[in-house]
Protein backbone atom coordinates (compact mmCIF):
# COMPACT_ATOMS: atom_id res chain seq x y z
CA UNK A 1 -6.60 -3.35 19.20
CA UNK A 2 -3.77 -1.13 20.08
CA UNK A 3 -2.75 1.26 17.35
CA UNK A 4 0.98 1.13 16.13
CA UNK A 5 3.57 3.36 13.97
CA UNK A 6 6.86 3.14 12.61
CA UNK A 7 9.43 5.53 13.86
CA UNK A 8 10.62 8.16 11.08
CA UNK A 9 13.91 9.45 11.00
CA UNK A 10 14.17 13.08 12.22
CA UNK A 11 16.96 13.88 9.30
CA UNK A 12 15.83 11.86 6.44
CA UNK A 13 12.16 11.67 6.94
CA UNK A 14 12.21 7.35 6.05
CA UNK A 15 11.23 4.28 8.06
CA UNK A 16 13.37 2.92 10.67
CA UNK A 17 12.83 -0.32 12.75
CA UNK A 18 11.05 0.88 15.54
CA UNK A 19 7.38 0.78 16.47
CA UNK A 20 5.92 2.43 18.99
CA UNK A 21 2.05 2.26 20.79
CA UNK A 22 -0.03 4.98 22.07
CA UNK A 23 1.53 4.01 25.55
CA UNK A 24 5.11 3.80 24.54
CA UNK A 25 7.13 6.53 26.37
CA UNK A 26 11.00 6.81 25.28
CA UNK A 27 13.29 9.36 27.03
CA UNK A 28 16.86 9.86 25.36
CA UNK A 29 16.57 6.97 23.15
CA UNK A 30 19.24 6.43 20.59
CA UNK A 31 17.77 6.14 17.24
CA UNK A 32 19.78 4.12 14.40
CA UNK A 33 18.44 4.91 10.95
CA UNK A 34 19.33 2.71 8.26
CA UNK A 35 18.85 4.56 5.14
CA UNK A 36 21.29 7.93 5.95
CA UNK A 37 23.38 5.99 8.91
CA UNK A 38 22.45 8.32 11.11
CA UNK A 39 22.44 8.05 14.99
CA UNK A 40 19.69 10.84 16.52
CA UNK A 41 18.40 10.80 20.25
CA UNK A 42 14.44 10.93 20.31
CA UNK A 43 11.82 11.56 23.05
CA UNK A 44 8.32 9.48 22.20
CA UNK A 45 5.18 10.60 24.43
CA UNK A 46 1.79 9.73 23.67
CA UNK A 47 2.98 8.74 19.73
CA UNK A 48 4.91 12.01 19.45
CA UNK A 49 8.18 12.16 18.37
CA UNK A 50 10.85 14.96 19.66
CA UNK A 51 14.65 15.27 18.71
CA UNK A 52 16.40 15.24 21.96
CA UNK A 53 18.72 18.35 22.36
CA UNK A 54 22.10 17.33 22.85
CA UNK A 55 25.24 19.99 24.33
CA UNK A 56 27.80 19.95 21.82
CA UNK A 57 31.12 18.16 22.52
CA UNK A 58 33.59 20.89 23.96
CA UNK A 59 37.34 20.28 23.01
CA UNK A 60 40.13 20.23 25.15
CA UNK A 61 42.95 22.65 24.67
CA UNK A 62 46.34 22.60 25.32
């Protein structure tokens, strides 16, 4: 049998929805978690979880 594991949120350290496999790979994968209503972007590789680094938004001036 395949071992599984929830997801936990990178910011609130809880349970989300998501289960992942020892061969689940995820690259910029929008995570929604329920508990903080947070949106993070994840990386899964061989059941590890990384916070994907995203640039910041740059405003537009006038």
């Amino acid at each position: 049998m395949i071992s599984q594991q929830w997801v936990m949120c990178p910011v609130c350290d809880s349970k989300t929805r998501i289960k992942i496999r020892k061969d689940t790979e995820l690259i910029n994968f929008p995570l929604y978690c329920p508990k903080c209503r947070k949106e993070s972007l994840i990386n899964v590789k061989k059941q590890k979880v990384s916070i994907a680094k995203e640039p910041d938004a740059k405003t537009q001036s006038r």
